[in-house]
PDB file of N, CA and C in Angstrom:
ATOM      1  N   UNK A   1       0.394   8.091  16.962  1.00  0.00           N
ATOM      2  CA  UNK A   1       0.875   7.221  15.912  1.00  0.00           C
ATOM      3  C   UNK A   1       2.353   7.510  15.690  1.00  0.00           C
ATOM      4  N   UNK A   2       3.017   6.311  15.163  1.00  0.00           N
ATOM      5  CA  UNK A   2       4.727   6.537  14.916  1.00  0.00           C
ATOM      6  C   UNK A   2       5.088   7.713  14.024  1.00  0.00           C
ATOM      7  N   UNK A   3       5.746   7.191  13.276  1.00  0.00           N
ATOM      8  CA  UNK A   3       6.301   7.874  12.668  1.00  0.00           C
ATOM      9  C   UNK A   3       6.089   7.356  11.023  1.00  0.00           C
ATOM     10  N   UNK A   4       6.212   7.816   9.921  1.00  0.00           N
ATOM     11  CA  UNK A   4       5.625   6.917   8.536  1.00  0.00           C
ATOM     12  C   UNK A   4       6.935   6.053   8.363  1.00  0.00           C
ATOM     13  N   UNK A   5       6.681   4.935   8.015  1.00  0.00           N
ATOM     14  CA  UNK A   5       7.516   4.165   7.428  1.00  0.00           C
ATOM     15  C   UNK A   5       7.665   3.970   6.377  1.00  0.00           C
ATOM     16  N   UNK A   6       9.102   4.031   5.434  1.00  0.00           N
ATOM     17  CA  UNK A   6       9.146   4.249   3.939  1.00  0.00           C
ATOM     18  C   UNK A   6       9.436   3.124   3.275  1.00  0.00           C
ATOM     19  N   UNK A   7       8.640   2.743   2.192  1.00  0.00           N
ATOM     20  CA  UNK A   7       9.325   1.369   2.008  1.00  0.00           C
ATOM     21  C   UNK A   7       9.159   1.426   0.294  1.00  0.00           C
ATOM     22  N   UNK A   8       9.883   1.075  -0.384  1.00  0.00           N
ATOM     23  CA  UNK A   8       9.923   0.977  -1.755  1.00  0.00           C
ATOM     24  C   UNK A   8       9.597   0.131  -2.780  1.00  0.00           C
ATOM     25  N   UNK A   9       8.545  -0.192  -2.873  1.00  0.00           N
ATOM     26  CA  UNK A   9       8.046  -1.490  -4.180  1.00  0.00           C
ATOM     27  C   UNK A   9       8.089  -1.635  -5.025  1.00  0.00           C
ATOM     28  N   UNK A  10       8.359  -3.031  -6.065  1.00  0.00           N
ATOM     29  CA  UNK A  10       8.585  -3.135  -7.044  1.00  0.00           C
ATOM     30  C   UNK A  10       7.465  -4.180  -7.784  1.00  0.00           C
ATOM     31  N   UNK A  11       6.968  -3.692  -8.695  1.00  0.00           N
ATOM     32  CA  UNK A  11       5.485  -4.054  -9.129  1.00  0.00           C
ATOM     33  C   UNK A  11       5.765  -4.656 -10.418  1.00  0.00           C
ATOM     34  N   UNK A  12       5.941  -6.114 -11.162  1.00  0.00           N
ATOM     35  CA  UNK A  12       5.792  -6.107 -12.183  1.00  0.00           C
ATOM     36  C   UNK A  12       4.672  -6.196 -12.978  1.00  0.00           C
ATOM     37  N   UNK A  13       4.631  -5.372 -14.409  1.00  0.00           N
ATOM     38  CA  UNK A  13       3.194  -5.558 -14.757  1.00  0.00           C
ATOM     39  C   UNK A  13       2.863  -6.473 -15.120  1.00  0.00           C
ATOM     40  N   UNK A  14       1.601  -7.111 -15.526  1.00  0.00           N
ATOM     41  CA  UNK A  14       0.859  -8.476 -15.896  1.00  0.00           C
ATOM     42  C   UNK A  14       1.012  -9.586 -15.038  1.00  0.00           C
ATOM     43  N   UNK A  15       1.775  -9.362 -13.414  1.00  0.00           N
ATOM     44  CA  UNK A  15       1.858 -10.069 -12.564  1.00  0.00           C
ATOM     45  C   UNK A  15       0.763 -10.052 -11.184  1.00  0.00           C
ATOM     46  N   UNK A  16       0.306 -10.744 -10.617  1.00  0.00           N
ATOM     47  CA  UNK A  16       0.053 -10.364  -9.146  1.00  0.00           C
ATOM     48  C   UNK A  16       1.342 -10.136  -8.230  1.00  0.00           C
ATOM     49  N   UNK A  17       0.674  -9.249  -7.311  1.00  0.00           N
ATOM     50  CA  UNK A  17       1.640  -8.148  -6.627  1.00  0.00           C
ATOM     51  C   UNK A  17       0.749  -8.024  -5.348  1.00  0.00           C
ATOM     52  N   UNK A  18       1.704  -8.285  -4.382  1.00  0.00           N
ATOM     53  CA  UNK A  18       1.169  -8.344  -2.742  1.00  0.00           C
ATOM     54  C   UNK A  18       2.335  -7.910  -1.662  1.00  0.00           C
ATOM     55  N   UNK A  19       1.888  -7.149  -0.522  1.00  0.00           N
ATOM     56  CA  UNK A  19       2.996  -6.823  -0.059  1.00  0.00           C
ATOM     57  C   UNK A  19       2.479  -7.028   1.181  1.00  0.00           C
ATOM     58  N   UNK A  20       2.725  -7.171   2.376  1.00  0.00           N
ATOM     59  CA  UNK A  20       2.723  -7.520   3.818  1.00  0.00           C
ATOM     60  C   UNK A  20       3.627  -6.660   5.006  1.00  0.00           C
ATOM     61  N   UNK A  21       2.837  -5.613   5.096  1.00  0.00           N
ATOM     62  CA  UNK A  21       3.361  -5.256   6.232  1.00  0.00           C
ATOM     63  C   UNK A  21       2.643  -4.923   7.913  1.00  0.00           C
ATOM     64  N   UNK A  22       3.649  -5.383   8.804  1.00  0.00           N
ATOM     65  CA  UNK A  22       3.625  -5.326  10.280  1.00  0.00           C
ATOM     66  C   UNK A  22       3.605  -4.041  11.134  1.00  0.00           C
ATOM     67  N   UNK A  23       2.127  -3.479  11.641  1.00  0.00           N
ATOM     68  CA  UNK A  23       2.326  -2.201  12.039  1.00  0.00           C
ATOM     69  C   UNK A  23       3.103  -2.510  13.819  1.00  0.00           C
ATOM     70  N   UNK A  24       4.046  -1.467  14.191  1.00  0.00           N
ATOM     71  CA  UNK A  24       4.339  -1.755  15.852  1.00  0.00           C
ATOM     72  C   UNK A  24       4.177  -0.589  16.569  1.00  0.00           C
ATOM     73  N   UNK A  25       4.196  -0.387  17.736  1.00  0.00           N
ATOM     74  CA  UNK A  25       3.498   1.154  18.398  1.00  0.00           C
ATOM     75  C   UNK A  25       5.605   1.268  18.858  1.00  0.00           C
ATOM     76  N   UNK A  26       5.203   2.073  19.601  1.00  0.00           N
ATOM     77  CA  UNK A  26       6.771   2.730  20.219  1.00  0.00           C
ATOM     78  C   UNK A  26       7.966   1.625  21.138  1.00  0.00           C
ATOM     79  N   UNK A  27       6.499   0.719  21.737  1.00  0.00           N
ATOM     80  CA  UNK A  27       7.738  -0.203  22.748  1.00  0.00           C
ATOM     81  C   UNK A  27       7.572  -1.210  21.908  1.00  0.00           C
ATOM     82  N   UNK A  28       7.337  -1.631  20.606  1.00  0.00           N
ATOM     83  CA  UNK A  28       7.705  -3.087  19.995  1.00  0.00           C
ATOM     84  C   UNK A  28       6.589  -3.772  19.850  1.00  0.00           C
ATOM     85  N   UNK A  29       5.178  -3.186  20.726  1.00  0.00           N
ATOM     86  CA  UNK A  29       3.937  -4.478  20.870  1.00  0.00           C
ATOM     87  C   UNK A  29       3.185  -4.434  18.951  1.00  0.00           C
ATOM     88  N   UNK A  30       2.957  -5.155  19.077  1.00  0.00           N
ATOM     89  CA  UNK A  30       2.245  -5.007  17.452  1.00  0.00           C
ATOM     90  C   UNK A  30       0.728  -4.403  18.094  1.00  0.00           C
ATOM     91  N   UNK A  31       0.669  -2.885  17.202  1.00  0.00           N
ATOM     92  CA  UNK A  31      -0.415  -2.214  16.864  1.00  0.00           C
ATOM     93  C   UNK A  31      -1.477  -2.853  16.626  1.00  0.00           C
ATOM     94  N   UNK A  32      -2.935  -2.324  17.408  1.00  0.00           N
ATOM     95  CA  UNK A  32      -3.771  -3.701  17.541  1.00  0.00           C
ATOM     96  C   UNK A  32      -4.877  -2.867  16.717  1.00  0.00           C
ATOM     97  N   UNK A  33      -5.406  -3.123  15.187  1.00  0.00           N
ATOM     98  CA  UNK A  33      -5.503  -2.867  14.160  1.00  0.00           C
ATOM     99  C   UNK A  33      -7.613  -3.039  14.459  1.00  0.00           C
ATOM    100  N   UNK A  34      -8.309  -4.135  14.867  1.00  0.00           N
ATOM    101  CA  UNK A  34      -9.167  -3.775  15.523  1.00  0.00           C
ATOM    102  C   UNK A  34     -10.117  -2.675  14.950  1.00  0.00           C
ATOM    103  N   UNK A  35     -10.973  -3.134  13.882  1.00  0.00           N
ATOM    104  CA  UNK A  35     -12.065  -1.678  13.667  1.00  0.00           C
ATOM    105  C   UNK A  35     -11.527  -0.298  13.221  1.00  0.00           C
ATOM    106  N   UNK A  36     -10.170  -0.872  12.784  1.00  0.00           N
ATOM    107  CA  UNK A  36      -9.471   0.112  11.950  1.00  0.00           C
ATOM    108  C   UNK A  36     -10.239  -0.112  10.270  1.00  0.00           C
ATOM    109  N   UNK A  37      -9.984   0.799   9.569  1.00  0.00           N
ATOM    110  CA  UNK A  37     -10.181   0.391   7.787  1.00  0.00           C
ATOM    111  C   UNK A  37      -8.503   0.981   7.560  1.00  0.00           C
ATOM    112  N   UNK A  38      -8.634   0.544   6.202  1.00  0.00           N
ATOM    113  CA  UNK A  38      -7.440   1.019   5.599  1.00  0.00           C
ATOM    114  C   UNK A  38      -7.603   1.078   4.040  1.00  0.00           C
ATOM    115  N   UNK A  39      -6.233   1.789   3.524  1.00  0.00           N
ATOM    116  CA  UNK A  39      -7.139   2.636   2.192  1.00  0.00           C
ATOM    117  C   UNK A  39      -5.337   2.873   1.606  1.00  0.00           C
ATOM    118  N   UNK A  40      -5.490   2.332   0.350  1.00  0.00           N
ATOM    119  CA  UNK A  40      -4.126   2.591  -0.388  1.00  0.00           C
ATOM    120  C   UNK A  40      -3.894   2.605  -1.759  1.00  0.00           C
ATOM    121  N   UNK A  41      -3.024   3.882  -2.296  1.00  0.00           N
ATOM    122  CA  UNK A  41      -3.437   3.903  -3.462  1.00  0.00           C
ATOM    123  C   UNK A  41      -1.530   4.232  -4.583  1.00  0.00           C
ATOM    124  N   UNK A  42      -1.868   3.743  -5.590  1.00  0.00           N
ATOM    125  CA  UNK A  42      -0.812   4.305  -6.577  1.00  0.00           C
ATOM    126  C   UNK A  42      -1.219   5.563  -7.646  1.00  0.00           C
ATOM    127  N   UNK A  43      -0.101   6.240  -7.216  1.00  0.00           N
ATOM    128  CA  UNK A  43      -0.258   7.976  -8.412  1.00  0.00           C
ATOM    129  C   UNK A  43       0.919   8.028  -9.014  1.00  0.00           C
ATOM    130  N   UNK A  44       0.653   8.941 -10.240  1.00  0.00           N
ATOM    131  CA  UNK A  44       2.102   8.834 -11.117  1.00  0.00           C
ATOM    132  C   UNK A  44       2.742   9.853 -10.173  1.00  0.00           C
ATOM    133  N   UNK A  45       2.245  10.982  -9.650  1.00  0.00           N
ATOM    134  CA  UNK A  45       2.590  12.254  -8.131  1.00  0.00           C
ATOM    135  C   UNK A  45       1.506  12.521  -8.050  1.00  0.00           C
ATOM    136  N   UNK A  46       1.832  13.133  -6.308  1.00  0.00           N
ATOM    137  CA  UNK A  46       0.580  13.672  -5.683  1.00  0.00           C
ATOM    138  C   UNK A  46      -0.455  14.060  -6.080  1.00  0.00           C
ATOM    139  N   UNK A  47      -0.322  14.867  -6.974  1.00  0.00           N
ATOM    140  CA  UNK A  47      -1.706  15.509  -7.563  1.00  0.00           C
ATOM    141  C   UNK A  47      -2.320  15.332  -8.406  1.00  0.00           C
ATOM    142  N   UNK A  48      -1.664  14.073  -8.568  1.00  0.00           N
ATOM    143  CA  UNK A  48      -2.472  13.184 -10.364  1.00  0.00           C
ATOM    144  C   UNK A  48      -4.139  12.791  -9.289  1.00  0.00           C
ATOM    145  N   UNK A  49      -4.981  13.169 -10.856  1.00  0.00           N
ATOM    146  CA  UNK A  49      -6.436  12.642 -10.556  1.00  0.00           C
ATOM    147  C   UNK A  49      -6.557  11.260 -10.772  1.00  0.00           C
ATOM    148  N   UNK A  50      -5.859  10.723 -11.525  1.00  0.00           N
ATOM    149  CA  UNK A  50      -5.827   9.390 -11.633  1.00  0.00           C
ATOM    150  C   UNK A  50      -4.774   8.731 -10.856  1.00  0.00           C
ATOM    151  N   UNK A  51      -5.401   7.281 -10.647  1.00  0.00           N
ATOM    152  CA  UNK A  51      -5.034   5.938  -9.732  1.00  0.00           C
ATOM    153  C   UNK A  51      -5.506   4.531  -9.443  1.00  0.00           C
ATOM    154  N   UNK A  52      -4.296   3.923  -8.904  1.00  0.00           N
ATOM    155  CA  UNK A  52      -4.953   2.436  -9.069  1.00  0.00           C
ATOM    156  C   UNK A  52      -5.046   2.303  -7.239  1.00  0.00           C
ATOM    157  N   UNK A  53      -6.278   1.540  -7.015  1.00  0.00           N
ATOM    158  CA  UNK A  53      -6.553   0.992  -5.283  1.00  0.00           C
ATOM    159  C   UNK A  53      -6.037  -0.302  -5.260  1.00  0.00           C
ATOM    160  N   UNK A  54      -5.337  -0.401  -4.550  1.00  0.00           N
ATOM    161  CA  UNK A  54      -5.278  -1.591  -4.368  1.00  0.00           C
ATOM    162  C   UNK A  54      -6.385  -2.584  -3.358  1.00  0.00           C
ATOM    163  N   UNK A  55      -6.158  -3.321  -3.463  1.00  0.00           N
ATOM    164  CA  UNK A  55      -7.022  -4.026  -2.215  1.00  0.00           C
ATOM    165  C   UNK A  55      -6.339  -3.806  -0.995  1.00  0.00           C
ATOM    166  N   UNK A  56      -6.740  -3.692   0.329  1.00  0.00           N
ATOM    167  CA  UNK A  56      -5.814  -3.281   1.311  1.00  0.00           C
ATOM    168  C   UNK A  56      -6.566  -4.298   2.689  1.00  0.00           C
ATOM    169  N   UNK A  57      -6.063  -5.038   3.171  1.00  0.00           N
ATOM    170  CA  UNK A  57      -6.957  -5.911   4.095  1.00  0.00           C
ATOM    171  C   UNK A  57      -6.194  -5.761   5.348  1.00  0.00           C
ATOM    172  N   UNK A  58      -6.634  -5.796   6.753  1.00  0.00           N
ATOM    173  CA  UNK A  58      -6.189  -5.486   8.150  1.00  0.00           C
ATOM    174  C   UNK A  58      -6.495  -7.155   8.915  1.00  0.00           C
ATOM    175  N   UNK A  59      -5.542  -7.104   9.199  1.00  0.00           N
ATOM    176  CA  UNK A  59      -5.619  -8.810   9.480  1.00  0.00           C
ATOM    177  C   UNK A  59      -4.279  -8.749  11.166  1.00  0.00           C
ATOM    178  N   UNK A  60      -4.648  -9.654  12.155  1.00  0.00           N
ATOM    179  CA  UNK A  60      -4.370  -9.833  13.706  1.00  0.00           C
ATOM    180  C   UNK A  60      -3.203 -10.005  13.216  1.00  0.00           C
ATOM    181  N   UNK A  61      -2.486  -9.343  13.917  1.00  0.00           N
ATOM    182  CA  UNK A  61      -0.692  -9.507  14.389  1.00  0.00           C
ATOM    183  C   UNK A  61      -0.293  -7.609  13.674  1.00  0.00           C
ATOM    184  N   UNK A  62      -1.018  -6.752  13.943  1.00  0.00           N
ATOM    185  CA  UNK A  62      -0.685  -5.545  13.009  1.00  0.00           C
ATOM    186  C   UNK A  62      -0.775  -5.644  11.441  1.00  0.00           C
ATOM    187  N   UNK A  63      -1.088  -6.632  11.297  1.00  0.00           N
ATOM    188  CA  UNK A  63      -0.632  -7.002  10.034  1.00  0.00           C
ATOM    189  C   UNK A  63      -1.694  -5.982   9.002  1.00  0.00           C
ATOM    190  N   UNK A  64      -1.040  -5.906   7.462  1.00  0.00           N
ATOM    191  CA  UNK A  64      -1.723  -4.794   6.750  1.00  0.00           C
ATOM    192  C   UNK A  64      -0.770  -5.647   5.186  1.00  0.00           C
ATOM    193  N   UNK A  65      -1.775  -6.570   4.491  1.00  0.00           N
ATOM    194  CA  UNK A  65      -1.460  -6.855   3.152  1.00  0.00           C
ATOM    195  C   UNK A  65      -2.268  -5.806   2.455  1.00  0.00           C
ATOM    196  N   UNK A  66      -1.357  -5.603   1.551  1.00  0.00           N
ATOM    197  CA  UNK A  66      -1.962  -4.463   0.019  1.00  0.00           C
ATOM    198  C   UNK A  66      -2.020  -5.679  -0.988  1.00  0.00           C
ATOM    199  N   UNK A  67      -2.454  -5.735  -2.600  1.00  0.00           N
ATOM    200  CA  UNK A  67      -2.464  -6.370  -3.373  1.00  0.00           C
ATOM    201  C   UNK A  67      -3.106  -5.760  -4.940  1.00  0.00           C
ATOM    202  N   UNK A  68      -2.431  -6.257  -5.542  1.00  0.00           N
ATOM    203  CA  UNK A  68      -3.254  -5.884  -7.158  1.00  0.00           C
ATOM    204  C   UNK A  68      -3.283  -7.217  -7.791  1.00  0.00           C
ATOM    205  N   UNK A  69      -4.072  -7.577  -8.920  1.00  0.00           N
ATOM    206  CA  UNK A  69      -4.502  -8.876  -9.974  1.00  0.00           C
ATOM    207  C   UNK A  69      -3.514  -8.092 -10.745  1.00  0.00           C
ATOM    208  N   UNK A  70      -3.762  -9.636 -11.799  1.00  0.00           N
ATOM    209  CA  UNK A  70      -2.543  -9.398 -12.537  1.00  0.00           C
ATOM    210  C   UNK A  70      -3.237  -8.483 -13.565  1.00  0.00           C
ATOM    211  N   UNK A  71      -4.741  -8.504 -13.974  1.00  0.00           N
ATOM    212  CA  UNK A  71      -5.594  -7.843 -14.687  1.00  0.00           C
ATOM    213  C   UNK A  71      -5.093  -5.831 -14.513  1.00  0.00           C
ATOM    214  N   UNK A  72      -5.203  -5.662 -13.186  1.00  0.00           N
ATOM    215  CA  UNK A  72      -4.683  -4.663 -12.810  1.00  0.00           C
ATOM    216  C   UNK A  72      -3.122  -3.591 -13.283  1.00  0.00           C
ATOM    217  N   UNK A  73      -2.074  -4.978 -12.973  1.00  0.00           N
ATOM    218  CA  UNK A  73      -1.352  -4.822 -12.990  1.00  0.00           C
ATOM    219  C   UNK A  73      -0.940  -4.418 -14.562  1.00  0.00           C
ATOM    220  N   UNK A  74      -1.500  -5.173 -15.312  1.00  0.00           N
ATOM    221  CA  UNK A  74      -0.985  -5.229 -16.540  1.00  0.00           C
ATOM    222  C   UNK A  74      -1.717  -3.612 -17.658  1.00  0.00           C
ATOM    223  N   UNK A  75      -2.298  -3.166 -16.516  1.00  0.00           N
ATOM    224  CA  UNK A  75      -2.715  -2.034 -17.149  1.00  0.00           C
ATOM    225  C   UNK A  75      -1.996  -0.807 -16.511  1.00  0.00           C
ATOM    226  N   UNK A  76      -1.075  -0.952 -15.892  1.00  0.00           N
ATOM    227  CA  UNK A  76      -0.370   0.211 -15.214  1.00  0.00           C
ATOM    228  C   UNK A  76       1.049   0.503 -16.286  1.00  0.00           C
ATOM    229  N   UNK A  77       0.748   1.502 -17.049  1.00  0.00           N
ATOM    230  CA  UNK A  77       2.347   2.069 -17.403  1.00  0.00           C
ATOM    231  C   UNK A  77       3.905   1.855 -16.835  1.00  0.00           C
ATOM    232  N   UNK A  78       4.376   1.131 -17.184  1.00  0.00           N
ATOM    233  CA  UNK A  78       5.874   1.029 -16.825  1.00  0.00           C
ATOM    234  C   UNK A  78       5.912   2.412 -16.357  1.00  0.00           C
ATOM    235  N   UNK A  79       7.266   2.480 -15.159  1.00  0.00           N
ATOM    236  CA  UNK A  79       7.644   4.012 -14.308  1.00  0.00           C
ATOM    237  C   UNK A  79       8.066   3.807 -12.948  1.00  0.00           C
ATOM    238  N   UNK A  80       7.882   4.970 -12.779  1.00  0.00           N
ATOM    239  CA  UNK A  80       8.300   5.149 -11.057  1.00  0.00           C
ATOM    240  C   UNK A  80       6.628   5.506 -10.672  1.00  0.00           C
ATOM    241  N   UNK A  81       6.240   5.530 -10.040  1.00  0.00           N
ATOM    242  CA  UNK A  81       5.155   5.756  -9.045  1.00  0.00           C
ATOM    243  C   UNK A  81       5.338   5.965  -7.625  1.00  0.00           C
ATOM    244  N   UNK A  82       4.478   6.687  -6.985  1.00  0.00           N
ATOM    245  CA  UNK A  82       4.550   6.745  -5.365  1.00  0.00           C
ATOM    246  C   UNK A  82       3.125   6.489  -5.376  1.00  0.00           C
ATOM    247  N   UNK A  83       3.043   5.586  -3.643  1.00  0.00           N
ATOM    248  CA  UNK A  83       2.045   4.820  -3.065  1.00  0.00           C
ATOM    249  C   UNK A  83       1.960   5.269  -1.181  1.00  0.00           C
ATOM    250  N   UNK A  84       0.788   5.308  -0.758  1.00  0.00           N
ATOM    251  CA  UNK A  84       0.609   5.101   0.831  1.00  0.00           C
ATOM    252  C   UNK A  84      -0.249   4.344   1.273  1.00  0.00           C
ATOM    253  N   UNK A  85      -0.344   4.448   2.605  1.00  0.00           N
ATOM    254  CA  UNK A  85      -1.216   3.627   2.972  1.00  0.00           C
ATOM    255  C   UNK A  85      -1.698   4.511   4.288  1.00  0.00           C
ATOM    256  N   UNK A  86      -3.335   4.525   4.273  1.00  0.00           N
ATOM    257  CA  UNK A  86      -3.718   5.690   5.715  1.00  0.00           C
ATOM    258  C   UNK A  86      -4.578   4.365   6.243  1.00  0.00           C
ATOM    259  N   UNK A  87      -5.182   4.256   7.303  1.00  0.00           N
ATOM    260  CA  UNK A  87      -5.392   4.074   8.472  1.00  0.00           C
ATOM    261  C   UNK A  87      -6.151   4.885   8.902  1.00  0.00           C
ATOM    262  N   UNK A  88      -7.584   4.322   9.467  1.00  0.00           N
ATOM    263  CA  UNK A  88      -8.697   5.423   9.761  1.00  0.00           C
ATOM    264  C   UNK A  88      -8.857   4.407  10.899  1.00  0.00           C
ATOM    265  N   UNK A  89      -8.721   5.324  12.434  1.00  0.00           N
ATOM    266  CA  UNK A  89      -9.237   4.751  14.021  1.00  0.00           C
ATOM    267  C   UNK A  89     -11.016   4.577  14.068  1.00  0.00           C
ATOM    268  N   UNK A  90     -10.996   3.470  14.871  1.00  0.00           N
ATOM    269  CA  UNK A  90     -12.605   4.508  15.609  1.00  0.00           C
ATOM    270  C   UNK A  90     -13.043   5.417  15.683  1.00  0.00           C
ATOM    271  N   UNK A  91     -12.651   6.247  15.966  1.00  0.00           N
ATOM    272  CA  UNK A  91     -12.896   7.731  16.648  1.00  0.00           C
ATOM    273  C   UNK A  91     -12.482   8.530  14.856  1.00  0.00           C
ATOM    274  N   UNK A  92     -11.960   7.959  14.013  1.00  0.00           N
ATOM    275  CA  UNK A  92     -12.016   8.407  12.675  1.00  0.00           C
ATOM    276  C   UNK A  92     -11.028   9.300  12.158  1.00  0.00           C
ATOM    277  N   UNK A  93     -10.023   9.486  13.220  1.00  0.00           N
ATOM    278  CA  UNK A  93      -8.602   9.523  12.952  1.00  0.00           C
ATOM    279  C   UNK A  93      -7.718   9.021  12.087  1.00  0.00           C
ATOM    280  N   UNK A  94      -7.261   9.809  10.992  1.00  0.00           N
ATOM    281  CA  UNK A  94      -6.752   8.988   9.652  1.00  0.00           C
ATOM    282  C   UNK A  94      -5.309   9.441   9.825  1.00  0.00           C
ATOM    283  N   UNK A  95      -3.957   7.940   9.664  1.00  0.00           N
ATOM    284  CA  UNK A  95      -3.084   8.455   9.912  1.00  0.00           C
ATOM    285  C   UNK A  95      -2.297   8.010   8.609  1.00  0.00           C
ATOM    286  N   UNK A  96      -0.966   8.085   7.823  1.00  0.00           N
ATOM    287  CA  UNK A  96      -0.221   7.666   6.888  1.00  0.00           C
ATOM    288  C   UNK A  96       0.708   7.191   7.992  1.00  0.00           C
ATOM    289  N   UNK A  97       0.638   5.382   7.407  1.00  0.00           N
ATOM    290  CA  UNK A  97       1.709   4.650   8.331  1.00  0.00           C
ATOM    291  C   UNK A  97       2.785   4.085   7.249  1.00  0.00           C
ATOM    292  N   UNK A  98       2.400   3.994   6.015  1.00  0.00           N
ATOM    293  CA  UNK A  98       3.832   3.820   5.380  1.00  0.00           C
ATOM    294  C   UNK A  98       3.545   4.748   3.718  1.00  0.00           C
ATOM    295  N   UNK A  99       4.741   4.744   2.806  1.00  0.00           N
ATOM    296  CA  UNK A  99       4.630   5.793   2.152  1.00  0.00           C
ATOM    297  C   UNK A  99       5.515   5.390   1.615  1.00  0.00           C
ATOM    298  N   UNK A 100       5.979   5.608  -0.008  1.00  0.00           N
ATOM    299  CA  UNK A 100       7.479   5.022  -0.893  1.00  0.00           C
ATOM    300  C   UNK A 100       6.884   5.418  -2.350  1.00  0.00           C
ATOM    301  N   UNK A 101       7.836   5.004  -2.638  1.00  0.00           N
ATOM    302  CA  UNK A 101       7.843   4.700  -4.728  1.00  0.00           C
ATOM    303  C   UNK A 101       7.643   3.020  -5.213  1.00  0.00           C
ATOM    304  N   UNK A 102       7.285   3.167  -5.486  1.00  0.00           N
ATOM    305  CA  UNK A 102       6.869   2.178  -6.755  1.00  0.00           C
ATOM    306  C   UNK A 102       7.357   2.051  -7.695  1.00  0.00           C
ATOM    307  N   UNK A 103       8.034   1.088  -8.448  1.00  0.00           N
ATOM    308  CA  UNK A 103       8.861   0.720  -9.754  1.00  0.00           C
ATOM    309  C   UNK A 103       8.121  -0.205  -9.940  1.00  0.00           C
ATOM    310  N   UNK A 104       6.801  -0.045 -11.289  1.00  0.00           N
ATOM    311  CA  UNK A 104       6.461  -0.380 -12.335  1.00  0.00           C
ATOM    312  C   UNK A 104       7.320  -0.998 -13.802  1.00  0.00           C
ATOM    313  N   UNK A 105       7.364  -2.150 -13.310  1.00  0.00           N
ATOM    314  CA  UNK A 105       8.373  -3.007 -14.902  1.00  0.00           C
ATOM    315  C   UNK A 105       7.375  -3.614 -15.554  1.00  0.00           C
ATOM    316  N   UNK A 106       7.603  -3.392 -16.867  1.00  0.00           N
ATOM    317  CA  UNK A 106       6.892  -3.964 -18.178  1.00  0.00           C
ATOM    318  C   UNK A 106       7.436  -5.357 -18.215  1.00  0.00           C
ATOM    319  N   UNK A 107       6.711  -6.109 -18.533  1.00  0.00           N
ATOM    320  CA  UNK A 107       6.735  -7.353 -19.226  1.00  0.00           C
ATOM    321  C   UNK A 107       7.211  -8.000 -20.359  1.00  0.00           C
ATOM    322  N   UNK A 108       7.955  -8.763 -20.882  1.00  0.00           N
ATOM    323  CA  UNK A 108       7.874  -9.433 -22.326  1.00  0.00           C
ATOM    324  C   UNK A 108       6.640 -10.290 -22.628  1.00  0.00           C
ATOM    325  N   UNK A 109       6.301 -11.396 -22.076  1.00  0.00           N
ATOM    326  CA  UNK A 109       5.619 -12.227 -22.474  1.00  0.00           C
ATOM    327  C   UNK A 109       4.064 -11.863 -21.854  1.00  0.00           C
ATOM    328  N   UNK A 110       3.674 -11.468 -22.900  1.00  0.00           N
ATOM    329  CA  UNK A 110       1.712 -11.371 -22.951  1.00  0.00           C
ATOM    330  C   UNK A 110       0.756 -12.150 -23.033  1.00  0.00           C
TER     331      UNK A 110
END
């Protein structure tokens, strides 16, 4: 597997929130995803017991959308947060292919 890719999101609360990303192997081919699962989550840091899952769906072209409702969303504390995303093979090999912070913005209108 590559290397983790870092990417930084910005989540507003009481909104839906979806993000789309393209896994690729070393020469450019898109990572063929195939009977993979995938699993992704938000923590205030690492070692918080608490967290939100997002929905995480594996879909042809590498592709890997995350997502939260706005129901969700609107229950997450304004902040910074960090988020990943692992990747479990066939053979049951779990890898972290992307990894970042999260900026949680509050809302005006309820």
């Amino acid at each position: 597997m590559s290397a983790v890719y870092v990417n930084n999101l910005a989540i507003n609360a009481g909104a839906d929130f979806s993000q789309t990303f393209i896994l690729e192997q070393f020469d450019s081919s898109l990572l063929d995803l195939s009977n993979y699962q995938v699993k992704c989550q938000l923590r205030k840091w690492y070692g918080s017991s608490s967290f939100v899952e997002f929905t995480a769906s594996i879909f042809s072209g590498g592709r890997i959308i995350i997502s939260l409702t706005s129901e969700q969303t609107k229950n997450i504390e304004p902040g910074r947060y960090l988020y990943d995303i692992l990747i479990t093979d066939p053979f049951l090999v779990t890898s972290r292919v992307v990894e970042g912070m999260a900026i949680v913005s509050g809302g005006v209108t309820k």
